[in-house]
N, C-alpha and C. Protein backbone atom coordinates (compact mmCIF):
# COMPACT_ATOMS: atom_id res chain seq x y z
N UNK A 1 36.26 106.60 -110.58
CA UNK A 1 37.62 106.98 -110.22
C UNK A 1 38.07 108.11 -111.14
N UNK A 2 38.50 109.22 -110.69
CA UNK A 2 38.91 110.53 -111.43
C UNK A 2 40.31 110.42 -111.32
N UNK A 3 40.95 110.62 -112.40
CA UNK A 3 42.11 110.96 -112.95
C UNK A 3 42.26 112.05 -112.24
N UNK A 4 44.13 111.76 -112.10
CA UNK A 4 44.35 113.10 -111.43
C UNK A 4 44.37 114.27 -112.42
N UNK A 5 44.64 115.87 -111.79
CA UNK A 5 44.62 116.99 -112.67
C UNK A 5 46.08 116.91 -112.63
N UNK A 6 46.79 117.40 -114.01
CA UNK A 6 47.38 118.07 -114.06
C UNK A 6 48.36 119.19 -113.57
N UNK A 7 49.19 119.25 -113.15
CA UNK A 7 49.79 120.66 -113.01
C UNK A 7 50.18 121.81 -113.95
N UNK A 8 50.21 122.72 -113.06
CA UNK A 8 50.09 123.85 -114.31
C UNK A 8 51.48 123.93 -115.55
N UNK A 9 52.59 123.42 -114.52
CA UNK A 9 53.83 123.16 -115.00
C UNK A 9 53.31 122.12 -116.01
N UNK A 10 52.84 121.33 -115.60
CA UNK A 10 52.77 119.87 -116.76
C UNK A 10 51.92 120.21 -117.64
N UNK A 11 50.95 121.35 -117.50
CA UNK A 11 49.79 121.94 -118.54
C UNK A 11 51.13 122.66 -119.70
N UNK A 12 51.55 123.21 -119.21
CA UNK A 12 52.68 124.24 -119.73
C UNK A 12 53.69 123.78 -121.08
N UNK A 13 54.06 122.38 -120.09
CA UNK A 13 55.10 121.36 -121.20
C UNK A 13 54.69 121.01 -121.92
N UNK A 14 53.42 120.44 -121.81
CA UNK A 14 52.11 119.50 -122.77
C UNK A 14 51.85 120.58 -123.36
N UNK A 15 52.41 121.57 -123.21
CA UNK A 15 51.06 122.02 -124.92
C UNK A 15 52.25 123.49 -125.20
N UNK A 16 53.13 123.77 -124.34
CA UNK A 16 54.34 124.79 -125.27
C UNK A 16 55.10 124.03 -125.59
N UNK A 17 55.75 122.82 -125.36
CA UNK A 17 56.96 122.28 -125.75
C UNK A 17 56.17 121.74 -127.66
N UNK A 18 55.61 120.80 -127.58
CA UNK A 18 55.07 120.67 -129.07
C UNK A 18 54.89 121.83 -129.93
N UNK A 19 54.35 122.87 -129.03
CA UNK A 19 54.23 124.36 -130.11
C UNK A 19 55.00 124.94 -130.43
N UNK A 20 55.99 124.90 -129.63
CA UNK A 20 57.50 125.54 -130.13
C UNK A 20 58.02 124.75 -131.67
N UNK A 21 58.20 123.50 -130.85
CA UNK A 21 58.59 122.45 -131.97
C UNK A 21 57.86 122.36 -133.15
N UNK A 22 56.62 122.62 -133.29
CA UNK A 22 55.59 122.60 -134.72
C UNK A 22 56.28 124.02 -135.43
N UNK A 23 56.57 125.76 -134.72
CA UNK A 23 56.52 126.10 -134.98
C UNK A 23 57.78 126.43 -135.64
N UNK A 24 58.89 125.95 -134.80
CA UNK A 24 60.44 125.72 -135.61
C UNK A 24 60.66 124.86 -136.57
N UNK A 25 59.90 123.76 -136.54
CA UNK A 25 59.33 122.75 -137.92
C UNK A 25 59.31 123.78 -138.89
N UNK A 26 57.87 124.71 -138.89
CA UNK A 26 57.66 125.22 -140.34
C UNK A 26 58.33 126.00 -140.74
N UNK A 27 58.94 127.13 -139.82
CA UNK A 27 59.50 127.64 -140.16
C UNK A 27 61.06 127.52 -140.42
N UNK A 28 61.21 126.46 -140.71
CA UNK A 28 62.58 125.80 -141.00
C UNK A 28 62.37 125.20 -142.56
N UNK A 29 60.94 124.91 -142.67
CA UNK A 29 60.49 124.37 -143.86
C UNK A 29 60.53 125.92 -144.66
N UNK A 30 60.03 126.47 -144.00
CA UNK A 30 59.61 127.91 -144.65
C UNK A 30 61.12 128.35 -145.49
N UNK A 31 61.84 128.22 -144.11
CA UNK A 31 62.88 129.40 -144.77
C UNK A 31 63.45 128.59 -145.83
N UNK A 32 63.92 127.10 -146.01
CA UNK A 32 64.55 126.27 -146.97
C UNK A 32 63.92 126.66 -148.51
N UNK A 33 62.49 126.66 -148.45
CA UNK A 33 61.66 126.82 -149.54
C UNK A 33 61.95 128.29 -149.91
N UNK A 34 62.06 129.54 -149.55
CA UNK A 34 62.52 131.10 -149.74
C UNK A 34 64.04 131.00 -150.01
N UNK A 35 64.99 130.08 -149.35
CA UNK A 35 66.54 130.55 -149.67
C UNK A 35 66.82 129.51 -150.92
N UNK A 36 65.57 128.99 -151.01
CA UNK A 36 66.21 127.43 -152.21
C UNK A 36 65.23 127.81 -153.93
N UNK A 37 64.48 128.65 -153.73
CA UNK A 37 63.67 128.15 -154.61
C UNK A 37 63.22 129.79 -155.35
N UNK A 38 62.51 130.00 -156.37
CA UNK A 38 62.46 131.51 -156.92
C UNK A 38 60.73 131.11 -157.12
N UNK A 39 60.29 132.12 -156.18
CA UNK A 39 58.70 131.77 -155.93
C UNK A 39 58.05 133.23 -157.16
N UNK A 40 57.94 132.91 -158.18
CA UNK A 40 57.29 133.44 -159.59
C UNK A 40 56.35 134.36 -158.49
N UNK A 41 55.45 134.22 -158.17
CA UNK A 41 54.07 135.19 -157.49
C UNK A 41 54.34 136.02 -156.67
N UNK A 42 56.06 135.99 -156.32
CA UNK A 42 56.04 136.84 -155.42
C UNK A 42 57.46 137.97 -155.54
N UNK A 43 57.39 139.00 -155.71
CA UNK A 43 58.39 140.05 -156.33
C UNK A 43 59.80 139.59 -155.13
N UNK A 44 60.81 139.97 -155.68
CA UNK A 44 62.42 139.59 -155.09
C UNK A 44 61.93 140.29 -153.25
N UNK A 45 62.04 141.57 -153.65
CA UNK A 45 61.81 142.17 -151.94
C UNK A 45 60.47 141.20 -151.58
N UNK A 46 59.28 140.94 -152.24
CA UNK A 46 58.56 140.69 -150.65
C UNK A 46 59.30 139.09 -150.39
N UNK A 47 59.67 138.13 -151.63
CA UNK A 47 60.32 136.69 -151.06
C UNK A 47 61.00 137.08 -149.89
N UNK A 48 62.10 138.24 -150.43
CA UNK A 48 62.84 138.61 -149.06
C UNK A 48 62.95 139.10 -148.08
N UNK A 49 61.65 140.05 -147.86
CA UNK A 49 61.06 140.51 -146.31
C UNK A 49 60.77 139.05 -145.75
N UNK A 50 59.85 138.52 -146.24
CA UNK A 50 59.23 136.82 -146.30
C UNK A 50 60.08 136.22 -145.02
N UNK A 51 61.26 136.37 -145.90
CA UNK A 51 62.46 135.27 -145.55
C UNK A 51 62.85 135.58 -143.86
N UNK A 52 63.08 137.03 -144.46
CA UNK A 52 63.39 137.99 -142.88
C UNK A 52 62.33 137.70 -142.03
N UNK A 53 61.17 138.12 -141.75
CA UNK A 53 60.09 137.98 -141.29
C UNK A 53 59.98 136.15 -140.60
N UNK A 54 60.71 135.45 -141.56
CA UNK A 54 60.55 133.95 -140.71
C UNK A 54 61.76 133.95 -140.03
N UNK A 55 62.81 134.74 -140.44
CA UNK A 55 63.74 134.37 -139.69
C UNK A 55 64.31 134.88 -138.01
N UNK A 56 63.48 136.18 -138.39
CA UNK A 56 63.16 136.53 -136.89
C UNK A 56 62.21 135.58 -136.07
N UNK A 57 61.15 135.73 -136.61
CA UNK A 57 60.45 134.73 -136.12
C UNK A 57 60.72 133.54 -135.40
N UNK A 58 61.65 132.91 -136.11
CA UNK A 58 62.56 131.91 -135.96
C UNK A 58 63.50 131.81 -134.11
N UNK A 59 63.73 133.30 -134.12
CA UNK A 59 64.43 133.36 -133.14
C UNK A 59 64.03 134.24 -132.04
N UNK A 60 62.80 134.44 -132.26
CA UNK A 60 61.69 134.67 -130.85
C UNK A 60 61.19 133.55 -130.31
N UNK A 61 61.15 132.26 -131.40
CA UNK A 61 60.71 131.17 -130.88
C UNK A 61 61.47 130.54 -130.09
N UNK A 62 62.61 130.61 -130.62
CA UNK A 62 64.24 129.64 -130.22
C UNK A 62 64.24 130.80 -128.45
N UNK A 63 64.08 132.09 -128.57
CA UNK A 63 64.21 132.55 -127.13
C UNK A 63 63.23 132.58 -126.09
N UNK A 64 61.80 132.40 -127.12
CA UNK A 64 60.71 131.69 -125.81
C UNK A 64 61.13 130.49 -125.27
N UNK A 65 61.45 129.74 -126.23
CA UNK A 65 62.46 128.33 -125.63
C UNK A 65 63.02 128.00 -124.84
N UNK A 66 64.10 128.80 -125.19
CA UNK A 66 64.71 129.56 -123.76
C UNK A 66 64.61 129.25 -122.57
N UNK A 67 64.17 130.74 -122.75
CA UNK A 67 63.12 131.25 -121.68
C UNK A 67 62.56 130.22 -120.65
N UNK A 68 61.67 129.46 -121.35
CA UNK A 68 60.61 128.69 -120.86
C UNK A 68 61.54 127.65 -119.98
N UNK A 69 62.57 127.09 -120.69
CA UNK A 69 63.19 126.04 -119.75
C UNK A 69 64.01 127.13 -118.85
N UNK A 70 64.84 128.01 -119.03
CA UNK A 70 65.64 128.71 -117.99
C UNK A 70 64.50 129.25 -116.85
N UNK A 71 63.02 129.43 -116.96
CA UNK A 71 62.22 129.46 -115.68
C UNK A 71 61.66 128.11 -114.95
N UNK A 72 62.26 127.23 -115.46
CA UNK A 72 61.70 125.72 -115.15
C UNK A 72 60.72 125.28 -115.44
N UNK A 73 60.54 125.65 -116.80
CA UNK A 73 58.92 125.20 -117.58
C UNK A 73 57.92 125.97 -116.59
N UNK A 74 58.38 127.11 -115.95
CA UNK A 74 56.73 127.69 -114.70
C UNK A 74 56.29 128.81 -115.55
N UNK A 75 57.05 129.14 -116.39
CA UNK A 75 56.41 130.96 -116.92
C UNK A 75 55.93 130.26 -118.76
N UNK A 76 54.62 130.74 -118.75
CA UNK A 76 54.02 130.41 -120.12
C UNK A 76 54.62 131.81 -121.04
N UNK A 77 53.78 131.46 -122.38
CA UNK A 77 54.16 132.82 -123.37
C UNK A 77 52.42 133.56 -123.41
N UNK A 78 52.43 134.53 -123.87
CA UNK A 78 51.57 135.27 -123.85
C UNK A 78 50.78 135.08 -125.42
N UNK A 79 49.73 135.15 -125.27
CA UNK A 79 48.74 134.96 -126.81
C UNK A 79 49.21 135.70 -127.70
N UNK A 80 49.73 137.12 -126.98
CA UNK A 80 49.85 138.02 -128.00
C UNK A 80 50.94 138.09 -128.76
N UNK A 81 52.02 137.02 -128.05
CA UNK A 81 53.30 136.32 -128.83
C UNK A 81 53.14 135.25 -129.75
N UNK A 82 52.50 134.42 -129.47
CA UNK A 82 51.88 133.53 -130.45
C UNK A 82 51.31 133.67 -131.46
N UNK A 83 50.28 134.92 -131.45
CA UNK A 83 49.38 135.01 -132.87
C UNK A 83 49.97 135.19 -133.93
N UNK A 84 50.86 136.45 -133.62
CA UNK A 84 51.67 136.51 -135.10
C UNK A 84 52.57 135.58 -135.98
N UNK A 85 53.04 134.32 -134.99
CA UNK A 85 53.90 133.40 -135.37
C UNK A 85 52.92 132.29 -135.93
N UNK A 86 51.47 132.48 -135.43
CA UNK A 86 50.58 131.56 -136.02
C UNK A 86 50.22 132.12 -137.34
N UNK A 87 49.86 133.38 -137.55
CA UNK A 87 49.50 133.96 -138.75
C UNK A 87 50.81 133.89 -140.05
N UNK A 88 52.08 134.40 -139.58
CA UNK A 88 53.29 134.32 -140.70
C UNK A 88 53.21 132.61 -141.00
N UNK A 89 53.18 131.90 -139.85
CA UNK A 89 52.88 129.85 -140.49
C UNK A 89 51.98 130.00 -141.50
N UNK A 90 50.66 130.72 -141.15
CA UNK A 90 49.84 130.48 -142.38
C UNK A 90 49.78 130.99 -143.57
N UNK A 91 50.76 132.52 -143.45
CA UNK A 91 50.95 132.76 -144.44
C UNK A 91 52.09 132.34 -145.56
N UNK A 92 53.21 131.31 -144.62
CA UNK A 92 54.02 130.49 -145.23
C UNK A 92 53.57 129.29 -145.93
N UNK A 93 52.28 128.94 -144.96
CA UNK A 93 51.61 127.28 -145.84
C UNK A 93 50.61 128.03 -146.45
N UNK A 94 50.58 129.31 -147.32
CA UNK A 94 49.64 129.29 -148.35
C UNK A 94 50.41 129.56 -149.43
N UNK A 95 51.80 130.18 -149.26
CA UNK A 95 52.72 130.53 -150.73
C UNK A 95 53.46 129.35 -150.46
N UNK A 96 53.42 128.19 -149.58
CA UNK A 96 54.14 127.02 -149.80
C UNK A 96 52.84 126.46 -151.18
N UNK A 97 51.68 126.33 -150.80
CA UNK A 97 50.77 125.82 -151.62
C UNK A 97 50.87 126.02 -153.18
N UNK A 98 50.62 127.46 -153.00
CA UNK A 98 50.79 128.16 -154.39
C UNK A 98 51.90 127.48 -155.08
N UNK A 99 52.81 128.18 -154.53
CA UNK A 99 54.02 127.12 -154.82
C UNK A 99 54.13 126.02 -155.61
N UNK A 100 53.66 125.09 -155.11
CA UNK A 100 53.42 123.36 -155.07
C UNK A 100 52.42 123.43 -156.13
N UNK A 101 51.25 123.84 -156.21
CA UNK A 101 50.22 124.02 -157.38
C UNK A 101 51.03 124.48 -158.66
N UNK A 102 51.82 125.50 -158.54
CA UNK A 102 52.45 126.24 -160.19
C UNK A 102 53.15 125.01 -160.56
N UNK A 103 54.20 124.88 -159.51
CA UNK A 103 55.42 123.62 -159.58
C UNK A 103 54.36 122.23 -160.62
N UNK A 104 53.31 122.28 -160.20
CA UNK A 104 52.54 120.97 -160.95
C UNK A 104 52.00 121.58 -161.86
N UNK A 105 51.39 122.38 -162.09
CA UNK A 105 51.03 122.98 -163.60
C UNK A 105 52.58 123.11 -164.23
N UNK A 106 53.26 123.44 -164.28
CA UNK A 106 54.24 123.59 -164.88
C UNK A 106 54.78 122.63 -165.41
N UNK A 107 54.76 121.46 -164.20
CA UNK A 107 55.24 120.44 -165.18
C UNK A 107 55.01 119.13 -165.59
């Protein structure tokens, strides 16, 4: 007995609705950690491009969001919107790390 397939709509929800949400997660984590905290490794302007850089980010995500429900969950996002929001995450969870490593040497 085969399970039914999927629809493309239900492909769509299942796997952009969590990605949105993972990606407004970090970068909510992100920005708290840049507006709260004085990250030693990293000079005042780039913390604060940093900051900028998530915070746009922030709100390409919030308008794919959007988006996605104002077309009725039918229109996906494009890879080439995603990558960069995947790459600034990783470059947020590696100066989150750093971070977290000095924070424990230190004290």
């Amino acid at each position: 007995m085969s399970l039914p397939q999927p629809s493309e709509r239900e492909l769509l929800v299942n796997i952009l609705e969590p990605l949105f949400d993972d990606f407004q997660f970090w970068f909510a984590r992100s920005q708290n950690l840049l507006e709260t905290e004085n990250i030693d490794f990293l000079s005042e302007g780039e913390q604060a491009d940093l900051l900028e850089r998530v915070k746009h980010a922030q709100q390409e995500v919030a308008t794919a969001k959007m988006l996605f429900h104002a077309t009725g969950e039918q229109v996906g996002v494009e890879l080439s919107t995603l990558t960069p929001w995947h790459q600034l995450v990783t470059q947020c969870w590696q100066v989150s790390q750093r971070w977290r490593l000095s924070q424990q040497q230190d004290g």
